[in-house]
PDB file of N, CA and C in Angstrom:
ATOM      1  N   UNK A   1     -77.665  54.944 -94.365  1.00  0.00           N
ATOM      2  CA  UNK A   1     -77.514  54.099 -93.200  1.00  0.00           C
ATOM      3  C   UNK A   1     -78.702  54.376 -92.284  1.00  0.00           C
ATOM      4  N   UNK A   2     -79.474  53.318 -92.038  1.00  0.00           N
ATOM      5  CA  UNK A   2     -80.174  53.251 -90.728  1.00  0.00           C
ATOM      6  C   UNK A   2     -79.866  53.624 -89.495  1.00  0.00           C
ATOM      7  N   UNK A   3     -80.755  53.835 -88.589  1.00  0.00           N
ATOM      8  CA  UNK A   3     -80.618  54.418 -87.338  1.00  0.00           C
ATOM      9  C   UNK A   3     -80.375  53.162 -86.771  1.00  0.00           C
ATOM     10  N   UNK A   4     -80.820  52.139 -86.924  1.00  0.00           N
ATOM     11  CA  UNK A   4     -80.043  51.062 -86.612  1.00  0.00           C
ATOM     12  C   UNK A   4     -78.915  50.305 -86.761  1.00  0.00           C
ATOM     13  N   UNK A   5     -78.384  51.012 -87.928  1.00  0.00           N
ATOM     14  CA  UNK A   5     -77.401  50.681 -87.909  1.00  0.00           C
ATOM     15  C   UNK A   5     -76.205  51.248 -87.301  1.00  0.00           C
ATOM     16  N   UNK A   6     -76.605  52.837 -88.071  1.00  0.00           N
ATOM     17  CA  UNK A   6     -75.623  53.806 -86.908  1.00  0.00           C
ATOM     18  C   UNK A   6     -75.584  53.090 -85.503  1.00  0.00           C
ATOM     19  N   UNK A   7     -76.340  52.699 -85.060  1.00  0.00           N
ATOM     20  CA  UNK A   7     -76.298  52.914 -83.347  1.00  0.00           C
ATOM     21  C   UNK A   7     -75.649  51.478 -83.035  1.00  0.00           C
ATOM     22  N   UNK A   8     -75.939  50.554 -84.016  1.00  0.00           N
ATOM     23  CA  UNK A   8     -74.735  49.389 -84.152  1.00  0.00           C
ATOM     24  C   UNK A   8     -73.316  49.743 -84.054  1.00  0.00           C
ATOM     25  N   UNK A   9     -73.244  50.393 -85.353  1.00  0.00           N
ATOM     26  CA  UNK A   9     -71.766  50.479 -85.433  1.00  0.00           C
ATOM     27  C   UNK A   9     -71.226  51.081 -84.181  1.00  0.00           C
ATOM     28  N   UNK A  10     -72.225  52.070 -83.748  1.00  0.00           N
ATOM     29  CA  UNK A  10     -71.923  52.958 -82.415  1.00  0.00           C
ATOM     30  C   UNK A  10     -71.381  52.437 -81.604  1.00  0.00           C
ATOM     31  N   UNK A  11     -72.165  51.312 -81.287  1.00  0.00           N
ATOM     32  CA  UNK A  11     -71.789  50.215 -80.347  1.00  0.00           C
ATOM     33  C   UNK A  11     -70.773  49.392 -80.601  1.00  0.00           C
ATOM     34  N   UNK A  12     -70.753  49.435 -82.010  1.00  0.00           N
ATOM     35  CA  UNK A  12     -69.500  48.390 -81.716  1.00  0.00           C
ATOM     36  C   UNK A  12     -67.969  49.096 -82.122  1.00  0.00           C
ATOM     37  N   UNK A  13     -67.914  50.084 -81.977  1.00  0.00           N
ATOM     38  CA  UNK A  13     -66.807  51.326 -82.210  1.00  0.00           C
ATOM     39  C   UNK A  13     -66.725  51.374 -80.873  1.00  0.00           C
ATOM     40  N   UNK A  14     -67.479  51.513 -79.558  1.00  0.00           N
ATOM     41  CA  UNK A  14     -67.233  51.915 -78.493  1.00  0.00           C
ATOM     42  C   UNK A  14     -66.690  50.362 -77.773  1.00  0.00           C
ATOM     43  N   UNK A  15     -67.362  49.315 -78.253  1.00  0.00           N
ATOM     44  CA  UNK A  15     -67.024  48.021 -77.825  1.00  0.00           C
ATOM     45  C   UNK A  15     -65.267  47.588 -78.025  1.00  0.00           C
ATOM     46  N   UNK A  16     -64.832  47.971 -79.724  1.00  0.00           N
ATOM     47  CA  UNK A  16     -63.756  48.412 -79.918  1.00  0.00           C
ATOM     48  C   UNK A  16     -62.674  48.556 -79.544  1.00  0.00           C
ATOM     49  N   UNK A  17     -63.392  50.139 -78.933  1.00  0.00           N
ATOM     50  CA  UNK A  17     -62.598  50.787 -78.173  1.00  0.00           C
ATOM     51  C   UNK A  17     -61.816  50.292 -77.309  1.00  0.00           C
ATOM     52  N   UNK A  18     -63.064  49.923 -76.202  1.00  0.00           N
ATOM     53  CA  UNK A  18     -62.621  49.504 -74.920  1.00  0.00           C
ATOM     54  C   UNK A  18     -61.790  48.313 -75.133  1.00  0.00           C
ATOM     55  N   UNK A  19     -62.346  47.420 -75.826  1.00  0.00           N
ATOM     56  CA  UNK A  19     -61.538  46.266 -76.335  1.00  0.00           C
ATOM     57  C   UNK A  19     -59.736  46.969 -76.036  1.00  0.00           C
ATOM     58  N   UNK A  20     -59.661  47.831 -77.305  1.00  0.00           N
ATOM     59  CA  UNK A  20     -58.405  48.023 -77.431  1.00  0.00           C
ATOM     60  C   UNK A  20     -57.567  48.625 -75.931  1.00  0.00           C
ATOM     61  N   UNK A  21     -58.736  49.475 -75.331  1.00  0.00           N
ATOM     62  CA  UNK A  21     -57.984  50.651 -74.090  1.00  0.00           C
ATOM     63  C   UNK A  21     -57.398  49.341 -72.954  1.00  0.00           C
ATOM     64  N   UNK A  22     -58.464  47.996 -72.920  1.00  0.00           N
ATOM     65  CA  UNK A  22     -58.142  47.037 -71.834  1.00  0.00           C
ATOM     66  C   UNK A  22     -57.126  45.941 -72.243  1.00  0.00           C
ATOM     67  N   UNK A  23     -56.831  46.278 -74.031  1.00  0.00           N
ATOM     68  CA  UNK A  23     -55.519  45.327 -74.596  1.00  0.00           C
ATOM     69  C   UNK A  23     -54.093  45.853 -74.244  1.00  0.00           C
ATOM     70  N   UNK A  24     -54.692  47.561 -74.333  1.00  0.00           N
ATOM     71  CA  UNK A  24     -52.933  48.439 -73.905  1.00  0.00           C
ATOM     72  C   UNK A  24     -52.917  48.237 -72.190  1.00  0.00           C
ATOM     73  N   UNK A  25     -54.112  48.231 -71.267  1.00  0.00           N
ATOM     74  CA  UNK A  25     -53.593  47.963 -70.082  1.00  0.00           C
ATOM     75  C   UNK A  25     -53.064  47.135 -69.288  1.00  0.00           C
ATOM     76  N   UNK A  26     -53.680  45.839 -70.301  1.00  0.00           N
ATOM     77  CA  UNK A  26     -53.022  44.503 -70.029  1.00  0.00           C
ATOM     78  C   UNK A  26     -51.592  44.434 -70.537  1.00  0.00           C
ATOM     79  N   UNK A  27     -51.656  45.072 -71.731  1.00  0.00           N
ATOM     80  CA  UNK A  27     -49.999  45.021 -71.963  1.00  0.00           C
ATOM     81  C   UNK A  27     -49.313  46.009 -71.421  1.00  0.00           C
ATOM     82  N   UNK A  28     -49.609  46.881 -70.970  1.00  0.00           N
ATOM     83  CA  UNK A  28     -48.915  47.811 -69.673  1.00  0.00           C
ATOM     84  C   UNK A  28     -48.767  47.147 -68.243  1.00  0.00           C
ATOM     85  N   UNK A  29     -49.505  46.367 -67.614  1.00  0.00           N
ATOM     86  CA  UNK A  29     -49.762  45.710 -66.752  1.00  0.00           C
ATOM     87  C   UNK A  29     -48.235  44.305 -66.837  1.00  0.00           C
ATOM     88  N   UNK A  30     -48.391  43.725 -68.479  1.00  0.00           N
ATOM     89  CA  UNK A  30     -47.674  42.573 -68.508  1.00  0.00           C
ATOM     90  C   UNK A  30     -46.214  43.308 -68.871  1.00  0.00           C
ATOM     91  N   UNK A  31     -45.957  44.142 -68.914  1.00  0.00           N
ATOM     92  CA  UNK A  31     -44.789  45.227 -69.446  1.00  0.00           C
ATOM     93  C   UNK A  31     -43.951  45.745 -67.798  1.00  0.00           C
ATOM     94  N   UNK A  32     -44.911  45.671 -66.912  1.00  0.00           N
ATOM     95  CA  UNK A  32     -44.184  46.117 -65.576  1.00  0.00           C
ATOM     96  C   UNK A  32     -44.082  44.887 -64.742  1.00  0.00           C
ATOM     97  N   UNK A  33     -44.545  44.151 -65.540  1.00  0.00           N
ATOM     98  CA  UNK A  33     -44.727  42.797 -64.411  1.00  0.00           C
ATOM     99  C   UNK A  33     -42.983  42.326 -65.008  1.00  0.00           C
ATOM    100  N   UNK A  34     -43.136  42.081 -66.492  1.00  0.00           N
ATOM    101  CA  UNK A  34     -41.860  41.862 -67.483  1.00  0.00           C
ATOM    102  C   UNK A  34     -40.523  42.341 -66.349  1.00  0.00           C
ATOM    103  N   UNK A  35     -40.693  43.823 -66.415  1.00  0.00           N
ATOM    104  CA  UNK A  35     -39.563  44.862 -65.597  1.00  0.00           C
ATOM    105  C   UNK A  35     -39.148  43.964 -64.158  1.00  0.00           C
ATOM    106  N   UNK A  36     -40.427  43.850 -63.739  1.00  0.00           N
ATOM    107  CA  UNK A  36     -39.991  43.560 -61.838  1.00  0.00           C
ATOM    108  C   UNK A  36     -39.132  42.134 -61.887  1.00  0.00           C
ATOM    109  N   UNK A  37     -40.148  41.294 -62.933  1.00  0.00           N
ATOM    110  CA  UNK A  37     -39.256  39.916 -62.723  1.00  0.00           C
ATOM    111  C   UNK A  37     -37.940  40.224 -63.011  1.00  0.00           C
ATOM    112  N   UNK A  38     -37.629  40.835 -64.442  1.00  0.00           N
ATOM    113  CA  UNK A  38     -35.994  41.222 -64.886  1.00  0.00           C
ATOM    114  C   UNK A  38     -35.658  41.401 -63.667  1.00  0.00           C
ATOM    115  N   UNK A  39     -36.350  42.425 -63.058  1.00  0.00           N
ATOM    116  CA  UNK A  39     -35.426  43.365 -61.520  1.00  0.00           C
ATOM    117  C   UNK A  39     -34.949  42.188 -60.586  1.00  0.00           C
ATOM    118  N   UNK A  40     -35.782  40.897 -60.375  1.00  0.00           N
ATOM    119  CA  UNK A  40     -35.698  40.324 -59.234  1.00  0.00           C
ATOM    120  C   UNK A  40     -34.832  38.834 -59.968  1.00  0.00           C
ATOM    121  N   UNK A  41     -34.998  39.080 -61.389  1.00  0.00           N
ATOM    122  CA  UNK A  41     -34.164  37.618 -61.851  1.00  0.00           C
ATOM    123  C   UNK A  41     -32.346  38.511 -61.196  1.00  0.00           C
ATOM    124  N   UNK A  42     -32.711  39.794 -61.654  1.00  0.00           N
ATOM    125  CA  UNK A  42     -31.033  40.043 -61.493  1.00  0.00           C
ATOM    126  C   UNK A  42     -30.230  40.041 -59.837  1.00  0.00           C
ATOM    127  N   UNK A  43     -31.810  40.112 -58.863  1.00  0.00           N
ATOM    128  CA  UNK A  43     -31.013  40.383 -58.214  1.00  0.00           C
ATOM    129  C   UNK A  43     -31.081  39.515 -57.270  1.00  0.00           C
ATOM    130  N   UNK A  44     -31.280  38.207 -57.996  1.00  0.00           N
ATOM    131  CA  UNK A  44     -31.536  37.393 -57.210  1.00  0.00           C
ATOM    132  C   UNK A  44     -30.193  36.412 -58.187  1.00  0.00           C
ATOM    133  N   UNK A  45     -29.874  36.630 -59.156  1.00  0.00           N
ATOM    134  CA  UNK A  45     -28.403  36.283 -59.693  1.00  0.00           C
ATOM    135  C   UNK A  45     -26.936  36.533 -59.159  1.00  0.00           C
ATOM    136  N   UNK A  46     -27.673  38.286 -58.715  1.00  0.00           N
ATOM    137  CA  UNK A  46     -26.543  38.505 -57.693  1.00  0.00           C
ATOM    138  C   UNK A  46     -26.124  38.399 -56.377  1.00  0.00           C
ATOM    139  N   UNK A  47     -27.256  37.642 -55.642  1.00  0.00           N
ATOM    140  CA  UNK A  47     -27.094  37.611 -54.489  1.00  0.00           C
ATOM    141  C   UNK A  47     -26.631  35.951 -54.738  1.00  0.00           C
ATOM    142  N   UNK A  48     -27.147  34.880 -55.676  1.00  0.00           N
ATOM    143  CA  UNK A  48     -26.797  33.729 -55.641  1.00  0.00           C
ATOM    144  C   UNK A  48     -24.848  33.755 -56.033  1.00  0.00           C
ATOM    145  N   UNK A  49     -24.747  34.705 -56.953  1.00  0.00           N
ATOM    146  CA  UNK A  49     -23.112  34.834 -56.986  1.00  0.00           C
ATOM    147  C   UNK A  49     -22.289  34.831 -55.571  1.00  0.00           C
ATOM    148  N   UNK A  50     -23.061  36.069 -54.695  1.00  0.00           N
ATOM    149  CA  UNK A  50     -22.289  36.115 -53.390  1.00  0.00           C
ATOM    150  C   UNK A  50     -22.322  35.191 -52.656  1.00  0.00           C
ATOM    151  N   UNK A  51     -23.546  34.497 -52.872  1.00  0.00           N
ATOM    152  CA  UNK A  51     -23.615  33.345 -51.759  1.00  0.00           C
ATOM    153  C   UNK A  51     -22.673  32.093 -52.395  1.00  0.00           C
ATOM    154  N   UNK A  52     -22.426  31.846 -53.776  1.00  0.00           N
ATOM    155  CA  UNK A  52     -21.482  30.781 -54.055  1.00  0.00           C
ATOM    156  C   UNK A  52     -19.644  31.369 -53.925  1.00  0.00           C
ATOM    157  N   UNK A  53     -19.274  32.800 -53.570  1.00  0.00           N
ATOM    158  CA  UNK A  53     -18.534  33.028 -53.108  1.00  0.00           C
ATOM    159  C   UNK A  53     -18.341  33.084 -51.739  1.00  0.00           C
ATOM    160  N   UNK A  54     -19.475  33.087 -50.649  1.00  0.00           N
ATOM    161  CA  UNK A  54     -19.303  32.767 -49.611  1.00  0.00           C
ATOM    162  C   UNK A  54     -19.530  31.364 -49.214  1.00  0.00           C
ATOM    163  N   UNK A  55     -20.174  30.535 -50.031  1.00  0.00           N
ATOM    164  CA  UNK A  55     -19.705  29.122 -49.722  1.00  0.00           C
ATOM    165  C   UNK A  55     -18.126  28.678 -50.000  1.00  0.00           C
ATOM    166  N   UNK A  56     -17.942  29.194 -51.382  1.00  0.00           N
ATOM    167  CA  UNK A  56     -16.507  28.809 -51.225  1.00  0.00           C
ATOM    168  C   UNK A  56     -15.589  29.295 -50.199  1.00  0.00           C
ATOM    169  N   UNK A  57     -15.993  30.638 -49.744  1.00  0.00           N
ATOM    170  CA  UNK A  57     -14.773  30.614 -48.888  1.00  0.00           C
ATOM    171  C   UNK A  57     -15.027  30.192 -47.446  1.00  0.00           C
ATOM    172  N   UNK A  58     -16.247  29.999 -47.395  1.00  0.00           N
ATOM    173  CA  UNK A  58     -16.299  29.088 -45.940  1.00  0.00           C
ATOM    174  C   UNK A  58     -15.689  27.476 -46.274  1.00  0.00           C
ATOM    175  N   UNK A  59     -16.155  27.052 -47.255  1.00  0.00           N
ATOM    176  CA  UNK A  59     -15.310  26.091 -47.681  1.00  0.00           C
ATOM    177  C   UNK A  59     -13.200  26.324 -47.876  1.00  0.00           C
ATOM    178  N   UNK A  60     -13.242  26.995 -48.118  1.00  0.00           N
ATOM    179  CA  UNK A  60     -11.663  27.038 -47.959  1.00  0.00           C
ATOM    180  C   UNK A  60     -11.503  27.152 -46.582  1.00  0.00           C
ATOM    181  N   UNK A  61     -11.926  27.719 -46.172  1.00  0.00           N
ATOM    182  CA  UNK A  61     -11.675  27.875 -44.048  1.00  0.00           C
ATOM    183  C   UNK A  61     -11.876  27.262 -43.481  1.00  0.00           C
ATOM    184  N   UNK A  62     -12.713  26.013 -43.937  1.00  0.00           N
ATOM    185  CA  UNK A  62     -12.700  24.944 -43.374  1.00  0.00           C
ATOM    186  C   UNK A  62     -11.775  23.791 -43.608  1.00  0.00           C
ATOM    187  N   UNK A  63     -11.419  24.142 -44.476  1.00  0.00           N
ATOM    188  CA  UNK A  63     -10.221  22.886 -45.301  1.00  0.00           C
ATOM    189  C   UNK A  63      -8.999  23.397 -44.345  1.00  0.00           C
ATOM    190  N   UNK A  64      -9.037  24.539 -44.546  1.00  0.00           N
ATOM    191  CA  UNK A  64      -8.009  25.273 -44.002  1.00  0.00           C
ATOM    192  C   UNK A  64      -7.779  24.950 -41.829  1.00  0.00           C
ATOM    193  N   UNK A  65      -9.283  24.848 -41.557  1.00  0.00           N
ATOM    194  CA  UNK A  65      -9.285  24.611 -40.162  1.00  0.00           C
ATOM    195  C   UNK A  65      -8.979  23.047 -40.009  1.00  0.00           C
ATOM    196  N   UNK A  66      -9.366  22.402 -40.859  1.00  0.00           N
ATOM    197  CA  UNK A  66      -9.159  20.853 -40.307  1.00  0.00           C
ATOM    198  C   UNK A  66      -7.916  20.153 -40.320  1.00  0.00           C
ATOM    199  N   UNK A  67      -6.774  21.427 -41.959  1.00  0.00           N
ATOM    200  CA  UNK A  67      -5.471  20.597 -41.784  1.00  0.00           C
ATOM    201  C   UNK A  67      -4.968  21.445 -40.157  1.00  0.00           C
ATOM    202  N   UNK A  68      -4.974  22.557 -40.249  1.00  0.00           N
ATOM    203  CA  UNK A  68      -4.720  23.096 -38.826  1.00  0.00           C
ATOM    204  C   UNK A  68      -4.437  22.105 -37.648  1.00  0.00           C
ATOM    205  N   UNK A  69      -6.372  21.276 -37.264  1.00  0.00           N
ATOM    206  CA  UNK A  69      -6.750  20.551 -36.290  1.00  0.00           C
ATOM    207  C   UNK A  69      -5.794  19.328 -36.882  1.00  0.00           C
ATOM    208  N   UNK A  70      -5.958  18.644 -37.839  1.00  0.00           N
ATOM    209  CA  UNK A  70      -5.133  17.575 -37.679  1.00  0.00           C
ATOM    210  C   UNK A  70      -3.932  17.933 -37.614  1.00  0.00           C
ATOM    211  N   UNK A  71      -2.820  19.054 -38.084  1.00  0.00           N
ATOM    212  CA  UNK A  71      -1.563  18.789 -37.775  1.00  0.00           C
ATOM    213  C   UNK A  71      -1.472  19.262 -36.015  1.00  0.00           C
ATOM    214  N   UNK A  72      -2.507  20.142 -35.543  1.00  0.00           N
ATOM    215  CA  UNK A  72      -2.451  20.081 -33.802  1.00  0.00           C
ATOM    216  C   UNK A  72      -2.413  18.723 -33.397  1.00  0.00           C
ATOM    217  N   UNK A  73      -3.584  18.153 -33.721  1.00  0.00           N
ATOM    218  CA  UNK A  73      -3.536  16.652 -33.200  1.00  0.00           C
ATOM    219  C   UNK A  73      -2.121  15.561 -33.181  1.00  0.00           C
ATOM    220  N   UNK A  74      -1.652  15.787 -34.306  1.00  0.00           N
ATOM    221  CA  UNK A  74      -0.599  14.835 -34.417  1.00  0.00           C
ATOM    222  C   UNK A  74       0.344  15.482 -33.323  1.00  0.00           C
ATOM    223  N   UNK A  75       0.492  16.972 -33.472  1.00  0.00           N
ATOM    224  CA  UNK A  75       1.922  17.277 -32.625  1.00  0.00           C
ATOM    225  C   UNK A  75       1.273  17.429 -30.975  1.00  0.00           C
ATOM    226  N   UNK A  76       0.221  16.959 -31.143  1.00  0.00           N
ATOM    227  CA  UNK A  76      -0.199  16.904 -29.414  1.00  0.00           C
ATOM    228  C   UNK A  76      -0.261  15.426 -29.338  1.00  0.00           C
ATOM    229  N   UNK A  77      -0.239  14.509 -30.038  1.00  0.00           N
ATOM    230  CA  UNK A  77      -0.223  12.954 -29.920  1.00  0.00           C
ATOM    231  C   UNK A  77       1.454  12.616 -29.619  1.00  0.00           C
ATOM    232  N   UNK A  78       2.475  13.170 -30.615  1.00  0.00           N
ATOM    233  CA  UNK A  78       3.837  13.185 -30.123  1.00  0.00           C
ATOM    234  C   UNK A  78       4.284  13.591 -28.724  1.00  0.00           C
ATOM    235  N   UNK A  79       3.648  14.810 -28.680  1.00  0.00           N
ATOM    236  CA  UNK A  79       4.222  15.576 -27.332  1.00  0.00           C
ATOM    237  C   UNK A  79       3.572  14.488 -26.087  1.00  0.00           C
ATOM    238  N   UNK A  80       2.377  13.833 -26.301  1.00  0.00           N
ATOM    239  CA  UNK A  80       1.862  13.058 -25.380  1.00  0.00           C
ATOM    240  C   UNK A  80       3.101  11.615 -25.580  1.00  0.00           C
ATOM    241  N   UNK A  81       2.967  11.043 -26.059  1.00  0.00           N
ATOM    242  CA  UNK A  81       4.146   9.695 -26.509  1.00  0.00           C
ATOM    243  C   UNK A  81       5.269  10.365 -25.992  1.00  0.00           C
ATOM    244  N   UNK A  82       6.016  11.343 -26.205  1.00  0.00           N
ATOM    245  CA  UNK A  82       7.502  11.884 -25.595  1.00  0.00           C
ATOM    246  C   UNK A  82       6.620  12.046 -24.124  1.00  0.00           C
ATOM    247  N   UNK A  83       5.696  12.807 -23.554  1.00  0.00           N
ATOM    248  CA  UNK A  83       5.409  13.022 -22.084  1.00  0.00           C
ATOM    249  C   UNK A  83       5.377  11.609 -21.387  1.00  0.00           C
ATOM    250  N   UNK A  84       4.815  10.530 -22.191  1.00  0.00           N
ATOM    251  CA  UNK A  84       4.746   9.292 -21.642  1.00  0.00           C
ATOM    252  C   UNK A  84       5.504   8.461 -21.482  1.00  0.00           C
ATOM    253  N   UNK A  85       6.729   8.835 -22.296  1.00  0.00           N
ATOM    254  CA  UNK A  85       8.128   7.742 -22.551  1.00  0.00           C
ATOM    255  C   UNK A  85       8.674   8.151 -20.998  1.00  0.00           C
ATOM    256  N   UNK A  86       8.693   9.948 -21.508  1.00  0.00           N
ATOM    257  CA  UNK A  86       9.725  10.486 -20.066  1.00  0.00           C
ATOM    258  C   UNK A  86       9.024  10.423 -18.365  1.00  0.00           C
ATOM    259  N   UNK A  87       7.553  10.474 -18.340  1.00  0.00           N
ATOM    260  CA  UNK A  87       6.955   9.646 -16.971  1.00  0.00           C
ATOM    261  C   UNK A  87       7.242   8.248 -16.600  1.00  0.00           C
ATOM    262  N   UNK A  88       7.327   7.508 -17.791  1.00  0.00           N
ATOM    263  CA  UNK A  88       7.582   5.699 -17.428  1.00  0.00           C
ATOM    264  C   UNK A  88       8.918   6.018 -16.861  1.00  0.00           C
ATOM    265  N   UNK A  89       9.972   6.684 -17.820  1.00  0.00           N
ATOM    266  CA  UNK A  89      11.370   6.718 -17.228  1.00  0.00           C
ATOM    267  C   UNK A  89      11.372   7.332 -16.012  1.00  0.00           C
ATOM    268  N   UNK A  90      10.840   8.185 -15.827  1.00  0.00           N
ATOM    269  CA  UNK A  90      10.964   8.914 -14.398  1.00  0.00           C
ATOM    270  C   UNK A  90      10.387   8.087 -13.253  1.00  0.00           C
ATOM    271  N   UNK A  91       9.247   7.126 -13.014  1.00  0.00           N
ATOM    272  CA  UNK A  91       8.614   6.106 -12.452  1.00  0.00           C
ATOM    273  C   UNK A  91       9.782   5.227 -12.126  1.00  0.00           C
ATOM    274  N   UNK A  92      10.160   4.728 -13.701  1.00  0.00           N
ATOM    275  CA  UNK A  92      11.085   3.669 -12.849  1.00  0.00           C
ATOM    276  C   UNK A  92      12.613   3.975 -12.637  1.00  0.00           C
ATOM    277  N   UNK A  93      12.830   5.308 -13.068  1.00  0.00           N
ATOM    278  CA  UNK A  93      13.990   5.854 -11.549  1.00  0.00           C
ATOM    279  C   UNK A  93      13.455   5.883 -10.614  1.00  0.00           C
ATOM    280  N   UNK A  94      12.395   6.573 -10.070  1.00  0.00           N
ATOM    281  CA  UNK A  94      11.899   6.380  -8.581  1.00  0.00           C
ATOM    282  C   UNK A  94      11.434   5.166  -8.243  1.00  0.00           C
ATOM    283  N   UNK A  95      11.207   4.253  -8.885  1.00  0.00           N
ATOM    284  CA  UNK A  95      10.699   2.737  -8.445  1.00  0.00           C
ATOM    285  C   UNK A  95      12.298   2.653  -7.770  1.00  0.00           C
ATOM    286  N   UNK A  96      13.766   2.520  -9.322  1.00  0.00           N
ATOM    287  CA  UNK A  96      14.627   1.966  -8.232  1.00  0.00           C
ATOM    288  C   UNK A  96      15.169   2.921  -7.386  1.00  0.00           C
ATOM    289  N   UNK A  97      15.461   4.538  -7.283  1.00  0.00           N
ATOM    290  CA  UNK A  97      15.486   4.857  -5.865  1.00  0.00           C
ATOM    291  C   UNK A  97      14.990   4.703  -4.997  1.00  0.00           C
ATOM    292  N   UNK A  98      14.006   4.054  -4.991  1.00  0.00           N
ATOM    293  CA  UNK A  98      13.215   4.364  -3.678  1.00  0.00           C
ATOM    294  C   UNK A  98      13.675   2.292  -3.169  1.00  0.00           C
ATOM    295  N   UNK A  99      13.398   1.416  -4.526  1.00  0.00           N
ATOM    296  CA  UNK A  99      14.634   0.016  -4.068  1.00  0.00           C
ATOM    297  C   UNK A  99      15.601   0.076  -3.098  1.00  0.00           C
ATOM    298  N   UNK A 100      16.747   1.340  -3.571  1.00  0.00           N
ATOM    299  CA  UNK A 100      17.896   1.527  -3.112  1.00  0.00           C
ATOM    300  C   UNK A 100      17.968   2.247  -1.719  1.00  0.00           C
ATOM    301  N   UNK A 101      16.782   3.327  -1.463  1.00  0.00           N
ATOM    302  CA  UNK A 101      16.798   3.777   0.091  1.00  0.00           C
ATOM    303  C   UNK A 101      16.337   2.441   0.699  1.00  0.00           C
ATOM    304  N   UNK A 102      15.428   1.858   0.352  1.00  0.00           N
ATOM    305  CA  UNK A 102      14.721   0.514   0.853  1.00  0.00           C
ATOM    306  C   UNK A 102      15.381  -0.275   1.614  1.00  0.00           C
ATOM    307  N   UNK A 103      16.634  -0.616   0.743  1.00  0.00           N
ATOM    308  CA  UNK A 103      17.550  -1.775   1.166  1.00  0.00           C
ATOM    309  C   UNK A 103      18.436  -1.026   1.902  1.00  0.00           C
ATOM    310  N   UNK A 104      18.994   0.130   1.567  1.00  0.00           N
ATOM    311  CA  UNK A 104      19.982   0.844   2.771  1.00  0.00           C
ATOM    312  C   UNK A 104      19.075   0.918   3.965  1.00  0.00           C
ATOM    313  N   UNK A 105      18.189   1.206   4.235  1.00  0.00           N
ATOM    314  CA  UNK A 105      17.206   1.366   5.557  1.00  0.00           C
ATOM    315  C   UNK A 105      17.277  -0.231   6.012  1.00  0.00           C
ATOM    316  N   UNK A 106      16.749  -0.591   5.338  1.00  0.00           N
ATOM    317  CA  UNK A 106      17.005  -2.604   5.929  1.00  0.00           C
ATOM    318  C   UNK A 106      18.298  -2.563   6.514  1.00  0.00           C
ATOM    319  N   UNK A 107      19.733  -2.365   5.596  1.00  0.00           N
ATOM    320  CA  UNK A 107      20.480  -2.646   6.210  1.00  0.00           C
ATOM    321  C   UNK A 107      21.091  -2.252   7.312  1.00  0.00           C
ATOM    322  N   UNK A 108      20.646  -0.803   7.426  1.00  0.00           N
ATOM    323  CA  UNK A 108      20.458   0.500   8.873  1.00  0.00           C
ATOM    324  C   UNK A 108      20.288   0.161   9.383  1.00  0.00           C
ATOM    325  N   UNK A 109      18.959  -1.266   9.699  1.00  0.00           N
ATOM    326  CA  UNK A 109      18.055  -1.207  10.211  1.00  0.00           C
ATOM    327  C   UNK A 109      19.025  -2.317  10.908  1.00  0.00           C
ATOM    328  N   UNK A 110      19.237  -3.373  10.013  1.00  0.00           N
ATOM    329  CA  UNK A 110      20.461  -4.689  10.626  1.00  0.00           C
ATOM    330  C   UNK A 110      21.402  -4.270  11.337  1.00  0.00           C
ATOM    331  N   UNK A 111      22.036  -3.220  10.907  1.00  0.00           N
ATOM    332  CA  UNK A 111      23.260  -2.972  11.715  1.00  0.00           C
ATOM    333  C   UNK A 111      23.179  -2.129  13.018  1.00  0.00           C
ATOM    334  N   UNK A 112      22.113  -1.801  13.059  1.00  0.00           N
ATOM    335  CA  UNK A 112      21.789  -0.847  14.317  1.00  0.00           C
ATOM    336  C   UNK A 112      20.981  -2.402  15.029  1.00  0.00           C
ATOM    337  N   UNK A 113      20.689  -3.522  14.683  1.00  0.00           N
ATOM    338  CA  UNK A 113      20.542  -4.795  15.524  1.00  0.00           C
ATOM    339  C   UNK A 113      21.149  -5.661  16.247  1.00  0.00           C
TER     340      UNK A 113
END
């Protein structure tokens, strides 16, 4: 073998090399990158779990608040209709008591004339 050639091969044994040392760092490099995503697919699975358990149950608490509000509403719409029946009635007892002092005072009023 030539000295030229030796110093070829030299070169290209060391070329090689490096070749190979920058193939394991890239795949060390793509090997931790691999890890972090796993790390962040999982924990980003688990935080999407909690959050579709806390939608649901804000969703149930809300289902839960609106029959609440509507059955308040209805029994505050009754209690208003019964408050309003028993004011009209009470109005027009005092409409006709107050008829009936009316006309006794008129007639007070005649007979003391």
């Amino acid at each position: 073998m030539t000295e030229l050639e030796r110093l070829l091969t030299a070169q290209f044994e060391r070329m090689e090399q490096r070749h190979q040392d920058e193939t394991m760092d890239l795949r060390a490099q793509l090997d931790a990158q691999q890890r972090a995503l796993k790390s962040l697919q999982a924990q980003l699975q688990s935080t999407l779990g909690e959050y579709e358990k806390h939608c649901a149950s804000l969703h149930t608490a809300f289902v839960a608040l609106e029959k609440s509000t509507r059955s308040e509403l209805a029994s505050m719409g009754r209690s208003l209709d019964q408050t309003n029946r028993a004011t009209g009635a009470a109005l027009g007892s005092l409409n006709s008591s107050v008829s009936i002092v009316k006309s006794s005072l008129e007639s007070l009023n005649k007979a003391q004339s």
